[in-house]
C-alpha atoms as a PDB file:
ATOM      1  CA  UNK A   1      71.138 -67.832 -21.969  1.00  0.00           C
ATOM      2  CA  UNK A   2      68.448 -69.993 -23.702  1.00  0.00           C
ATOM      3  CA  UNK A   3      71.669 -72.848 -25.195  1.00  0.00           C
ATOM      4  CA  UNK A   4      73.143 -73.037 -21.859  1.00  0.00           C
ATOM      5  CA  UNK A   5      70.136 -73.702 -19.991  1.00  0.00           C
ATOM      6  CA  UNK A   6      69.096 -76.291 -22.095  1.00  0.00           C
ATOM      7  CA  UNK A   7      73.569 -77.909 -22.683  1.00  0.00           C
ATOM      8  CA  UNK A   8      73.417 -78.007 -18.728  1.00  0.00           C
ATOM      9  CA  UNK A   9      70.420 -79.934 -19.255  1.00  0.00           C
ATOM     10  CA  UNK A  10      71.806 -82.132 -21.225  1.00  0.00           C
ATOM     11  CA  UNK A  11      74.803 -82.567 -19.318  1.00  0.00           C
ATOM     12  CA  UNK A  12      72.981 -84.407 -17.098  1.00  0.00           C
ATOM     13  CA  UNK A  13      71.434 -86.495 -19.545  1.00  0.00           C
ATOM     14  CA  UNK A  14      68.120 -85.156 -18.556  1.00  0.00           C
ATOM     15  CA  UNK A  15      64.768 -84.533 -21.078  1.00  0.00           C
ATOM     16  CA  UNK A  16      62.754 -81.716 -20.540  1.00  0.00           C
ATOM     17  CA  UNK A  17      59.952 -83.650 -19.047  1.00  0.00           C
ATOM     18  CA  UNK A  18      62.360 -84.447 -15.816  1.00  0.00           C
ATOM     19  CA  UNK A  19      63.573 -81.184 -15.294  1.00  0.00           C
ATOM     20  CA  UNK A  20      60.256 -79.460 -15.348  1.00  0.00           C
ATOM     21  CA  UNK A  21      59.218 -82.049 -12.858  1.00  0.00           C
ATOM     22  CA  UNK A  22      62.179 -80.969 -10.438  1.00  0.00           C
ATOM     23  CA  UNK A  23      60.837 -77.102 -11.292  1.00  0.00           C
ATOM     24  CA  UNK A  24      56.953 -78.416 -10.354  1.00  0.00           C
ATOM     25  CA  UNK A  25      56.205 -77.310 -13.657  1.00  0.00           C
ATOM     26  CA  UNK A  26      54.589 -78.314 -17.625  1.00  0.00           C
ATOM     27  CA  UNK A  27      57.395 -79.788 -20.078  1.00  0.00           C
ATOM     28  CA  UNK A  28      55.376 -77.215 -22.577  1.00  0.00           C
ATOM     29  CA  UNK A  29      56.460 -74.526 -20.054  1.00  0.00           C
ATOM     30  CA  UNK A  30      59.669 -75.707 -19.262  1.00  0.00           C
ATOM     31  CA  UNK A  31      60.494 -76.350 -23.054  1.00  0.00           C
ATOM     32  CA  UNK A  32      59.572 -72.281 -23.820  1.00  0.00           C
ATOM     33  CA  UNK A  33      62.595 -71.293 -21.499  1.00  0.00           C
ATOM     34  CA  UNK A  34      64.799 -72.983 -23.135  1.00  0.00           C
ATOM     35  CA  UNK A  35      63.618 -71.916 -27.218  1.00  0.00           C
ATOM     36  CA  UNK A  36      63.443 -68.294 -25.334  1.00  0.00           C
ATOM     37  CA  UNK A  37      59.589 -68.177 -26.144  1.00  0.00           C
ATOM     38  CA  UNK A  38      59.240 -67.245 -22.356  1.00  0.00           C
ATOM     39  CA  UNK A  39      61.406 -65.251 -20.113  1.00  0.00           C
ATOM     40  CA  UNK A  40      62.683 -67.091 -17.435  1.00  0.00           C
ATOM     41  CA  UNK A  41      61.481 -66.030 -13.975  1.00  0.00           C
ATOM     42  CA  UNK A  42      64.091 -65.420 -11.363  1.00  0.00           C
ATOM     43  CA  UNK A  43      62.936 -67.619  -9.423  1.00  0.00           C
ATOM     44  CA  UNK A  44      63.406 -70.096 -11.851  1.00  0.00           C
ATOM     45  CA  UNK A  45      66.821 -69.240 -12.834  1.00  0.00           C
ATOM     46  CA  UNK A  46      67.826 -69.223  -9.150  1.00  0.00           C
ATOM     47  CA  UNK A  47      66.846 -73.068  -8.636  1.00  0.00           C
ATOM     48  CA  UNK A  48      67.950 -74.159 -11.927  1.00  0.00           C
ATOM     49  CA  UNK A  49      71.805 -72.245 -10.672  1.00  0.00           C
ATOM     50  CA  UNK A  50      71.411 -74.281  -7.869  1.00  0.00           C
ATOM     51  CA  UNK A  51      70.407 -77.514  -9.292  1.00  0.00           C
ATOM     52  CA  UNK A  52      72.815 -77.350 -11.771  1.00  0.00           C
ATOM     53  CA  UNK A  53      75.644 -76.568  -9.178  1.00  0.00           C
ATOM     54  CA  UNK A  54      76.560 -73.000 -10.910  1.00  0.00           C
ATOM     55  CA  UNK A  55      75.734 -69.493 -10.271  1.00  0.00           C
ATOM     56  CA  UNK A  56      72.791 -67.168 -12.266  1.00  0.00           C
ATOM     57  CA  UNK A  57      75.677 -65.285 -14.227  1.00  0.00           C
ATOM     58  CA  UNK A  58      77.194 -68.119 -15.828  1.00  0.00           C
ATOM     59  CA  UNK A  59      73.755 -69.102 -17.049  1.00  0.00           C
ATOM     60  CA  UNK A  60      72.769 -65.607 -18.270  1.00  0.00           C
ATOM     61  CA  UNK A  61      75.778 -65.609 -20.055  1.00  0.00           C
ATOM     62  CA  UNK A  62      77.708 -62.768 -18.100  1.00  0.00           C
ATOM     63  CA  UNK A  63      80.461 -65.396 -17.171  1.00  0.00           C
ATOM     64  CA  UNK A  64      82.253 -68.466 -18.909  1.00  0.00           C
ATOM     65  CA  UNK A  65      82.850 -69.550 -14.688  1.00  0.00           C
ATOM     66  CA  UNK A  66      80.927 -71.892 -13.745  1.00  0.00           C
ATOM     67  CA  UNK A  67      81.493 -71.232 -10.016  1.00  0.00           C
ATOM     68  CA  UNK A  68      78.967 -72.605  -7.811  1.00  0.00           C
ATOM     69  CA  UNK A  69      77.991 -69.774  -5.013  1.00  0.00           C
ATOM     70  CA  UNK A  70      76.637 -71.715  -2.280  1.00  0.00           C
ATOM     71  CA  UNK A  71      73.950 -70.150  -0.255  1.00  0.00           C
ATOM     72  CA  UNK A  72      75.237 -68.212   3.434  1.00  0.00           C
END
């Protein structure tokens, strides 16, 4: 989980201090998620599926499908 968090991060040619700004959070903080210091919250991984246009599974690892669910 911990690569593809931070590879979709990268993907947008984004540093760590951005994307914990979009998550209203410390680049310290943000930077533990993705070295898997810190479990990510669910809340968490729910806004960075969203951000990232995919779904929670792909970024847990359960799927290779990126699939974006979008919200009914």
């Amino acid at each position: 989980m911990y690569p593809r968090i931070r590879n979709l991060r990268e993907d947008k040619d984004m540093n760590q201090t951005q994307m914990a700004k979009i998550l209203n959070m410390s680049q310290t903080g943000y930077s533990k998620y993705e070295t898997g210091e810190n479990d990510v919250p669910t809340s968490i991984l729910v806004r960075l599926a969203e951000f990232h246009k995919t779904n929670v599974d792909y970024i847990l690892g359960l799927t290779n499908t990126k699939t974006y669910y979008k919200q009914l």
